[in-house]
Protein backbone atom coordinates (compact mmCIF):
# COMPACT_ATOMS: atom_id res chain seq x y z
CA UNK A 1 -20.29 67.42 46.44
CA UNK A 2 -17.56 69.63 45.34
CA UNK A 3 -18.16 72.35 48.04
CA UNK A 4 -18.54 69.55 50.94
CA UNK A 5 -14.82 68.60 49.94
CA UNK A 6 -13.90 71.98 49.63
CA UNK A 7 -15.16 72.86 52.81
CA UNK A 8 -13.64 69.13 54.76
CA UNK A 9 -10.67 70.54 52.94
CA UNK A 10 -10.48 73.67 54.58
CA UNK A 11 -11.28 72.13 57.97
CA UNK A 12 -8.33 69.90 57.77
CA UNK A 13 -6.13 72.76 57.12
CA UNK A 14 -7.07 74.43 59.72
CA UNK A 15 -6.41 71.03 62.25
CA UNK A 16 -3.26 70.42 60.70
CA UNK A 17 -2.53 74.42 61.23
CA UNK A 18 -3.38 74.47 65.47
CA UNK A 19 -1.47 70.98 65.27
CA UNK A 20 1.65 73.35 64.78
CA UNK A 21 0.98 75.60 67.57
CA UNK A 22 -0.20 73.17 70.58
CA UNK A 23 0.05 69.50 70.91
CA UNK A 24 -0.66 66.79 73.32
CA UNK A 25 2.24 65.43 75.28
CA UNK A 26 1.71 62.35 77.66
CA UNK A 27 5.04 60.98 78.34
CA UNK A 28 4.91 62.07 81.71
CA UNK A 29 3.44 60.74 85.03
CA UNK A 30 1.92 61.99 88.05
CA UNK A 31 3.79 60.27 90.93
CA UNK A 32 2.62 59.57 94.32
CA UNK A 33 1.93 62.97 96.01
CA UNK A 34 5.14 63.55 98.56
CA UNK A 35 5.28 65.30 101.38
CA UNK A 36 2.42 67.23 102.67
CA UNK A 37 3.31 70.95 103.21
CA UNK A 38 3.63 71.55 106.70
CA UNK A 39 1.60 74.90 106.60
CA UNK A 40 -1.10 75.21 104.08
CA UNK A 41 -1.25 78.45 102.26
CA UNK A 42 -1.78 80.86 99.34
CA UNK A 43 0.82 82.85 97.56
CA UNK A 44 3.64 80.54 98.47
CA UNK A 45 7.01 80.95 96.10
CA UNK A 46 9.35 78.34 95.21
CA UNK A 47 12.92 77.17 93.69
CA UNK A 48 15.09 74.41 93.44
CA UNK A 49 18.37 75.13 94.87
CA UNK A 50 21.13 72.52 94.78
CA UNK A 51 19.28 69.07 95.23
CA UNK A 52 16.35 70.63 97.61
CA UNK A 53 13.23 72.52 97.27
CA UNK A 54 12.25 75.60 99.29
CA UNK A 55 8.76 76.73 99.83
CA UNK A 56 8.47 80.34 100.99
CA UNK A 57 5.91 83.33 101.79
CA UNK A 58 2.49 82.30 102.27
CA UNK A 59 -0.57 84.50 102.50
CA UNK A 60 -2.98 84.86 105.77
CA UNK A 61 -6.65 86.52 106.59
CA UNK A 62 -6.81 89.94 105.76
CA UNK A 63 -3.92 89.89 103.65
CA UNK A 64 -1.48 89.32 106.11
CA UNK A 65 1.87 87.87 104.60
CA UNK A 66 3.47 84.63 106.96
CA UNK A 67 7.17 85.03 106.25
CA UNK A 68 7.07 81.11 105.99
CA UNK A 69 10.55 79.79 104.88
CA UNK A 70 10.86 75.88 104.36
CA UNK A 71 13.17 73.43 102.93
CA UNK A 72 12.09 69.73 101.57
CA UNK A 73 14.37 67.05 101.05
CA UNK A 74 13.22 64.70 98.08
CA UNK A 75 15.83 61.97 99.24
CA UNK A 76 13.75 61.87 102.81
CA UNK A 77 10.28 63.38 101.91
CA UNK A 78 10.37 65.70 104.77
CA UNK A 79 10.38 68.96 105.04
CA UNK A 80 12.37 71.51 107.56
CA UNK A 81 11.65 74.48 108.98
CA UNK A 82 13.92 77.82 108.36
CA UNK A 83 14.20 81.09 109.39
CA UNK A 84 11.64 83.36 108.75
CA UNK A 85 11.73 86.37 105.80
CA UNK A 86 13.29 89.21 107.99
CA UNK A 87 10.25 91.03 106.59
CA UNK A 88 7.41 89.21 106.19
CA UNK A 89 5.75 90.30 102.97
CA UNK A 90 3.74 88.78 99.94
CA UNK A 91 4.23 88.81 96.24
CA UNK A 92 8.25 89.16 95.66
CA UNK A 93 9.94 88.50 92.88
CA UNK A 94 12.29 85.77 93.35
CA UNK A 95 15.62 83.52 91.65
CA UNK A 96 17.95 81.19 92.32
CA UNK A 97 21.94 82.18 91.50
CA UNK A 98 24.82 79.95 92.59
CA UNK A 99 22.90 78.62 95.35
CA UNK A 100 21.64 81.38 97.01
CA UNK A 101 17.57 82.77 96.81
CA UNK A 102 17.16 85.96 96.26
CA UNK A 103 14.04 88.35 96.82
CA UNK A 104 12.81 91.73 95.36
CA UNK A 105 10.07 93.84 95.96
CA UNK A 106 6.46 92.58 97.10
CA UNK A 107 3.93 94.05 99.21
CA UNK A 108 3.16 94.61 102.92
CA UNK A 109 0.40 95.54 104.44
CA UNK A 110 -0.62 99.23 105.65
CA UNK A 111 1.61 100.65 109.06
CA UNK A 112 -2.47 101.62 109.95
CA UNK A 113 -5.89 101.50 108.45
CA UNK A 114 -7.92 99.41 106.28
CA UNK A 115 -5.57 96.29 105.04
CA UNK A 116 -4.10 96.64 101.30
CA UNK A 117 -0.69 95.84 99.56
CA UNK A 118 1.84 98.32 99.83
CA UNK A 119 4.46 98.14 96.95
CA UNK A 120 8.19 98.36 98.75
CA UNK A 121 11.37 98.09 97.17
CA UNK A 122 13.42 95.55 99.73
CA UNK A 123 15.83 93.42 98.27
CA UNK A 124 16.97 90.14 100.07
CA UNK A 125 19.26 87.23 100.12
CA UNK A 126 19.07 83.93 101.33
CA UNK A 127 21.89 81.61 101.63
CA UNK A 128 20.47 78.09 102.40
CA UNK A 129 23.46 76.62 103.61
CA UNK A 130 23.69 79.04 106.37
CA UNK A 131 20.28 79.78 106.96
CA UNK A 132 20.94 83.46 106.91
CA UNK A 133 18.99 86.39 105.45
CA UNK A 134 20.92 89.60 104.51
CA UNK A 135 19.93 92.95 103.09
CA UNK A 136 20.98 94.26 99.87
CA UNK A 137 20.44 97.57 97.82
CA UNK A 138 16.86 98.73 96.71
CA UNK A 139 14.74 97.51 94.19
CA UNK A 140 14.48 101.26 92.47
CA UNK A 141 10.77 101.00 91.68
CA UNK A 142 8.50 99.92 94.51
CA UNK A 143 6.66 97.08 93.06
CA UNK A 144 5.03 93.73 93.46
CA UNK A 145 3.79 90.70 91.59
CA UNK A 146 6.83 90.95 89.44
CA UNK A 147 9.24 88.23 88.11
CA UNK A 148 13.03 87.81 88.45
CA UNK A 149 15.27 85.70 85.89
CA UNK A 150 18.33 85.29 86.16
CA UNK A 151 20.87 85.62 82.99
CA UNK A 152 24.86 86.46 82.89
CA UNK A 153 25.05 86.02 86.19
CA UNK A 154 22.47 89.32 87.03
CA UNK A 155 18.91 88.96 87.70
CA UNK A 156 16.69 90.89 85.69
CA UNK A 157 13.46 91.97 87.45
CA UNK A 158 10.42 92.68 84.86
CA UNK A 159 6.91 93.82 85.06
CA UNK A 160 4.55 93.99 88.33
CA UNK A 161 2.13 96.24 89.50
CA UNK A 162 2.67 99.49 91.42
CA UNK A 163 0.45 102.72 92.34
CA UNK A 164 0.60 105.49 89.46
CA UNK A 165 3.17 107.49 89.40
CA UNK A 166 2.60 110.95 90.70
CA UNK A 167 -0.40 109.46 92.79
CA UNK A 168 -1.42 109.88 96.35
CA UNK A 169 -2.19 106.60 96.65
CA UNK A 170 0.47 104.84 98.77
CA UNK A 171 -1.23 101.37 98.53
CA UNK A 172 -2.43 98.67 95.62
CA UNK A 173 -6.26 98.22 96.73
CA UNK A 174 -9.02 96.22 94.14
CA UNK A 175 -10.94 99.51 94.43
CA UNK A 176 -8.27 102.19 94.19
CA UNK A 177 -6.35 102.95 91.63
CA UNK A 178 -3.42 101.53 90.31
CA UNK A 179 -1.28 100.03 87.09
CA UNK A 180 0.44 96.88 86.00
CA UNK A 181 3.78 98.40 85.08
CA UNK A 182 6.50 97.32 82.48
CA UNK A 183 9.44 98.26 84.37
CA UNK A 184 12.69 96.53 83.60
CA UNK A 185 15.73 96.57 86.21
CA UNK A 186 18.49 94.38 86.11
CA UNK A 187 20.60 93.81 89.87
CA UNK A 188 24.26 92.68 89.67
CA UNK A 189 24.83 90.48 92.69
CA UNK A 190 29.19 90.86 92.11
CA UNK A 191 28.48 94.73 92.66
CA UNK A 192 25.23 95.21 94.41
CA UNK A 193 23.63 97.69 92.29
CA UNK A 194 21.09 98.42 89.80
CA UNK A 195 20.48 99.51 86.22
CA UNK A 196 17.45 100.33 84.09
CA UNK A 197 17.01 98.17 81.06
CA UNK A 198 14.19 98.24 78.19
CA UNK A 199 10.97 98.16 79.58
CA UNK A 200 8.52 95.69 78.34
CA UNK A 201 6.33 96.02 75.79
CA UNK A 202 3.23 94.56 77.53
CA UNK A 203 2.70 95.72 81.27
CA UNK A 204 1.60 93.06 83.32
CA UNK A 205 1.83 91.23 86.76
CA UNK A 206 1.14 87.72 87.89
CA UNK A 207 3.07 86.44 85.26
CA UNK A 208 4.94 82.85 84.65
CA UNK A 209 8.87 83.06 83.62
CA UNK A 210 11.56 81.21 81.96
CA UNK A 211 14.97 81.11 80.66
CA UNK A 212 16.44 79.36 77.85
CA UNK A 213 19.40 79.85 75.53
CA UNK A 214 20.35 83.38 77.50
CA UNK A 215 16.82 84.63 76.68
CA UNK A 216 14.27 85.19 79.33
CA UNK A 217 10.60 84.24 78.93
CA UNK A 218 7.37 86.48 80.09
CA UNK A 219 4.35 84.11 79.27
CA UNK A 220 0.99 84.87 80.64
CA UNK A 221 -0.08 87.13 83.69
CA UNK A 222 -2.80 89.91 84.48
CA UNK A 223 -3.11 93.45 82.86
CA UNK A 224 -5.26 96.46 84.12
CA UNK A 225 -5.06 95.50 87.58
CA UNK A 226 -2.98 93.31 90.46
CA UNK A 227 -6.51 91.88 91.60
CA UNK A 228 -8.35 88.90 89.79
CA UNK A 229 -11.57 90.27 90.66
CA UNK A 230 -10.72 93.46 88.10
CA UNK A 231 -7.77 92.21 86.16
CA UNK A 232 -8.23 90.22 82.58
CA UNK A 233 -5.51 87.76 81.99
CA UNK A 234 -2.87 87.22 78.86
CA UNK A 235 -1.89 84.67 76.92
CA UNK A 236 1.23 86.95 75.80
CA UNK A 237 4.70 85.55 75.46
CA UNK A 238 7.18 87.99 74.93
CA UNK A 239 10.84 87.07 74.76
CA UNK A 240 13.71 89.87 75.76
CA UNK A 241 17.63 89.67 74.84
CA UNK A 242 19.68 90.69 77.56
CA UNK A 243 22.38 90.98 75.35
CA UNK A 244 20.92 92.98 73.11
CA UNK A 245 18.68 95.06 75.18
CA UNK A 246 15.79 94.16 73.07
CA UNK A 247 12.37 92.14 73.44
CA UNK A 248 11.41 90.57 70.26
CA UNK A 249 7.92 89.52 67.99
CA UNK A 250 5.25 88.00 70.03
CA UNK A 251 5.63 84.13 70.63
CA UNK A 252 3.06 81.88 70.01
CA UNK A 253 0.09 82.31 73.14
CA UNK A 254 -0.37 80.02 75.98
CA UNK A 255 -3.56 77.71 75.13
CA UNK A 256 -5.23 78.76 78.91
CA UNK A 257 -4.35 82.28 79.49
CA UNK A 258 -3.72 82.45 83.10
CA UNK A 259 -2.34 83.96 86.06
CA UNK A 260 -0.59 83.43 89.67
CA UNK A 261 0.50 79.92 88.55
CA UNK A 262 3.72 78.03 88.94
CA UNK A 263 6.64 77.70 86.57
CA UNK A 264 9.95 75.97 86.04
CA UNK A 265 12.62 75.21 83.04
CA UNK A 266 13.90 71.99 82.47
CA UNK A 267 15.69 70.70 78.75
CA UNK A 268 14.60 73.22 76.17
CA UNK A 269 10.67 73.59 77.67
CA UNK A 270 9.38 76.16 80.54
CA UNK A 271 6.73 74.37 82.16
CA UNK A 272 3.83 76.11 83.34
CA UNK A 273 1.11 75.13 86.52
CA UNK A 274 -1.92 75.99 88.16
CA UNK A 275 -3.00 79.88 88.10
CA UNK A 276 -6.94 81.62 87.75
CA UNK A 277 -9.16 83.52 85.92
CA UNK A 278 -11.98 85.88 85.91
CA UNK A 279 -14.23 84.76 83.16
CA UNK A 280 -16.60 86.93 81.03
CA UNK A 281 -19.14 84.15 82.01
CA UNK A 282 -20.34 83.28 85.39
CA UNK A 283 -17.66 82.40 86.78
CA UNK A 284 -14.27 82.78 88.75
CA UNK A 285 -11.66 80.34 88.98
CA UNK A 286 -8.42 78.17 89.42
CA UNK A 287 -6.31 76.00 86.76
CA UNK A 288 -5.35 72.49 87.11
CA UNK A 289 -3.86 73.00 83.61
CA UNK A 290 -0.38 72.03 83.00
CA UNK A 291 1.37 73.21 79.85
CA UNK A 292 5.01 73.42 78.28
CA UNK A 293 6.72 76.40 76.30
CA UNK A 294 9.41 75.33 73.35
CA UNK A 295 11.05 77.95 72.30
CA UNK A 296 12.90 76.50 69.74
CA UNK A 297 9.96 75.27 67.78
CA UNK A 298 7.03 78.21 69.15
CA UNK A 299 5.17 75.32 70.50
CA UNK A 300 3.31 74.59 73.31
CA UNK A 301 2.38 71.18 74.96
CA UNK A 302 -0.43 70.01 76.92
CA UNK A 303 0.70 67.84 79.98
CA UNK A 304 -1.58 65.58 82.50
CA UNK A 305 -3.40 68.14 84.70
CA UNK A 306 -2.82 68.46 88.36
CA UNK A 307 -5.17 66.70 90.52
CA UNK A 308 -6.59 69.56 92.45
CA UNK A 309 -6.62 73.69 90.87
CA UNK A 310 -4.97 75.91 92.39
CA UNK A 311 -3.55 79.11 92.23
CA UNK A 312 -0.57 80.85 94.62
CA UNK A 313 1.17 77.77 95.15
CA UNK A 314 4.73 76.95 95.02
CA UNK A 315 6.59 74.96 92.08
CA UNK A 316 9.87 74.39 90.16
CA UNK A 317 11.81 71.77 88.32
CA UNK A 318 13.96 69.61 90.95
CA UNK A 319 15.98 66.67 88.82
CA UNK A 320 13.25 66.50 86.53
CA UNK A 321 10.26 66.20 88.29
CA UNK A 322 7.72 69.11 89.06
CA UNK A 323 7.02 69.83 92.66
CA UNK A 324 4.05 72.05 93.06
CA UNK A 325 3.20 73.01 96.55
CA UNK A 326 -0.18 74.35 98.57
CA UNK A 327 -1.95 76.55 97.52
CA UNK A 328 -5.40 77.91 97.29
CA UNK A 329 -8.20 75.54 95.48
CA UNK A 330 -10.35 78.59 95.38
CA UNK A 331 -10.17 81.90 93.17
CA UNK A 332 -8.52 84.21 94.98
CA UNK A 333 -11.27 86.75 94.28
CA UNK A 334 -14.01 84.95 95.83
CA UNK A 335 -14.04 86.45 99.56
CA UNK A 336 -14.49 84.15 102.27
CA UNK A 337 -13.67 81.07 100.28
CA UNK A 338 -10.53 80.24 100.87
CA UNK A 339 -9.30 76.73 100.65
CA UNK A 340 -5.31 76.37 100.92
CA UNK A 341 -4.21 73.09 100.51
CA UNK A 342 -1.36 71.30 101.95
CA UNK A 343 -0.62 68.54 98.66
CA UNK A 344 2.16 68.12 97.24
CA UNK A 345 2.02 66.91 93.93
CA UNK A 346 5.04 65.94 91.83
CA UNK A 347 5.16 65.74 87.95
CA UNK A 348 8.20 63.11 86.42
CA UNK A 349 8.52 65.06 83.19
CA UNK A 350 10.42 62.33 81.55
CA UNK A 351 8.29 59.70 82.72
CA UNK A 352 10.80 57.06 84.17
């Protein structure tokens, strides 16, 4: 009798224990899904810039990047067509500062040859009120899957995946080798240049990003490899100090390790979408998870799930609701199976 207590004991301790770490948070709503995108694809990026949301990239056959640019207009549901990436490429990092996008790095594919992603270096601005693209200095490492954040007014671009460094390899390739790197560069938009900053402690790609108090976020993504098919995800959150210069302890792990998902920031919380997984088990596939990052308490939240998994789809945080975009319903490692999506779903993260 004693030991059964001791041991119902123990089990509520170690309940009450996860219940500090992750709990359940239903507040919100699922709305009616809005617009439909008006071209369904994969690997589609996207940011809330001054009352609209812009859908970008997009992924075709043979990994050949689209160069899709569009705007959506919550106050109409439609959605407009802009000018296309002067380089059409996949896999950029991206951020919003004072309403303007801006783009660094991705891949392209090969000038000749069997199709792979090439890591570049471009740097680009968009400026949505004029529609314009314009050139600015050099990413200095060539790299892709990376993300941006944007703190101080600079934009700090962390992590990816490149070729090795000394290699002969010119191209990322599932097959060929390659790294996730933990590069850290930081642009300055007032001066157009670069600077080197502390590089993170765990190399990865894919990941999800946030920014909160003047700290920036790294929470999830892929090591070993750019590809899902030889990659194993994270549930890693590490936080880095601009200020400082420093990254500090690990955070408390995201409940569904995952990659290639969608993420936003809204009132204290980064809120994180969709992504996939290569399983140790039989299996391969997308998220329909939804979960929320506290920093101020190390907590995570479960949210209502999306109605249909995805991964490379486009979201952010647009006067508090969560607009996540396209898509592909399938694993991006199972050849042949693509299924890009054109929904639109939209979370109301305060539920009114």
């Amino acid at each position: 009798m004693i030991a059964a207590f001791k041991l119902l004991r123990l089990c509520f301790a170690v309940l009450l224990a996860a219940s500090f770490c992750v709990s359940a948070a239903y507040a919100q709503k699922w709305e009616k899904p809005a617009a439909p995108f008006p071209e369904a694809s994969e690997e589609l990026y996207g940011v809330a810039v001054n009352g609209k949301f812009y859908a970008f990239g997009g992924l075709g056959p043979a990994w050949t990047p689209k160069g899709l640019m569009y705007e959506y207009d919550p106050g109409s549901n439609k959605w407009a067509k802009k000018n296309n990436m002067p380089l059409a490429l996949h896999h950029p990092a991206w951020a919003e500062l004072n309403g303007k996008i801006y783009l660094f790095g991705g891949f392209v594919k090969p000038e000749k040859g069997p199709s792979a992603w090439v890591p570049i270096n471009n740097s680009w601005e968009y400026d949505p009120a004029n529609d314009r693209w314009k050139a600015l200095a050099s990413l200095p490492t060539k790299r892709g899957a990376a993300a941006a954040a944007v703190v101080g007014g600079k934009i700090y671009v962390i992590g990816g995946a490149g070729v090795h460094p000394g290699s002969k390899e010119a191209a990322v390739h599932p097959a060929r080798p390659h790294r996730s790197v933990d590069t850290n560069e930081v642009y300055d938009p007032a001066t157009d240049t670069w600077e080197a900053r502390q590089t993170m402690p765990t190399a990865r790609n894919h990941t999800f990003v946030g920014v909160l108090n003047n700290k920036i976020y790294i929470l999830g993504g892929r090591v070993g490899n750019a590809f899902i098919t030889r990659a194993s995800n994270t549930g890693i959150v590490e936080e880095y100090d601009p200020a400082t210069d420093q990254w500090g302890a690990l955070k408390a792990s995201m409940p569904n390790p995952r990659s290639a998902g969608a993420s936003g920031t809204f009132k204290g919380k980064i809120y994180t979408a969709g992504g996939e997984e290569r399983s140790t088990g039989p299996w391969q596939r997308t998220f329909r998870a939804v979960e929320a990052y506290e920093p101020a308490t190390n907590r995570w939240s479960v949210l209502p799930d999306m109605t249909f998994p995805r991964h490379g789809l486009a979201g952010d945080i647009l006067d508090g609701k969560f607009h996540l975009v396209s898509g592909d319903v399938s694993s991006g490692g199972a050849s042949g199976a693509q299924i890009e999506t054109d929904v639109h779903e939209v979370l109301d993260i305060e539920g009114k």
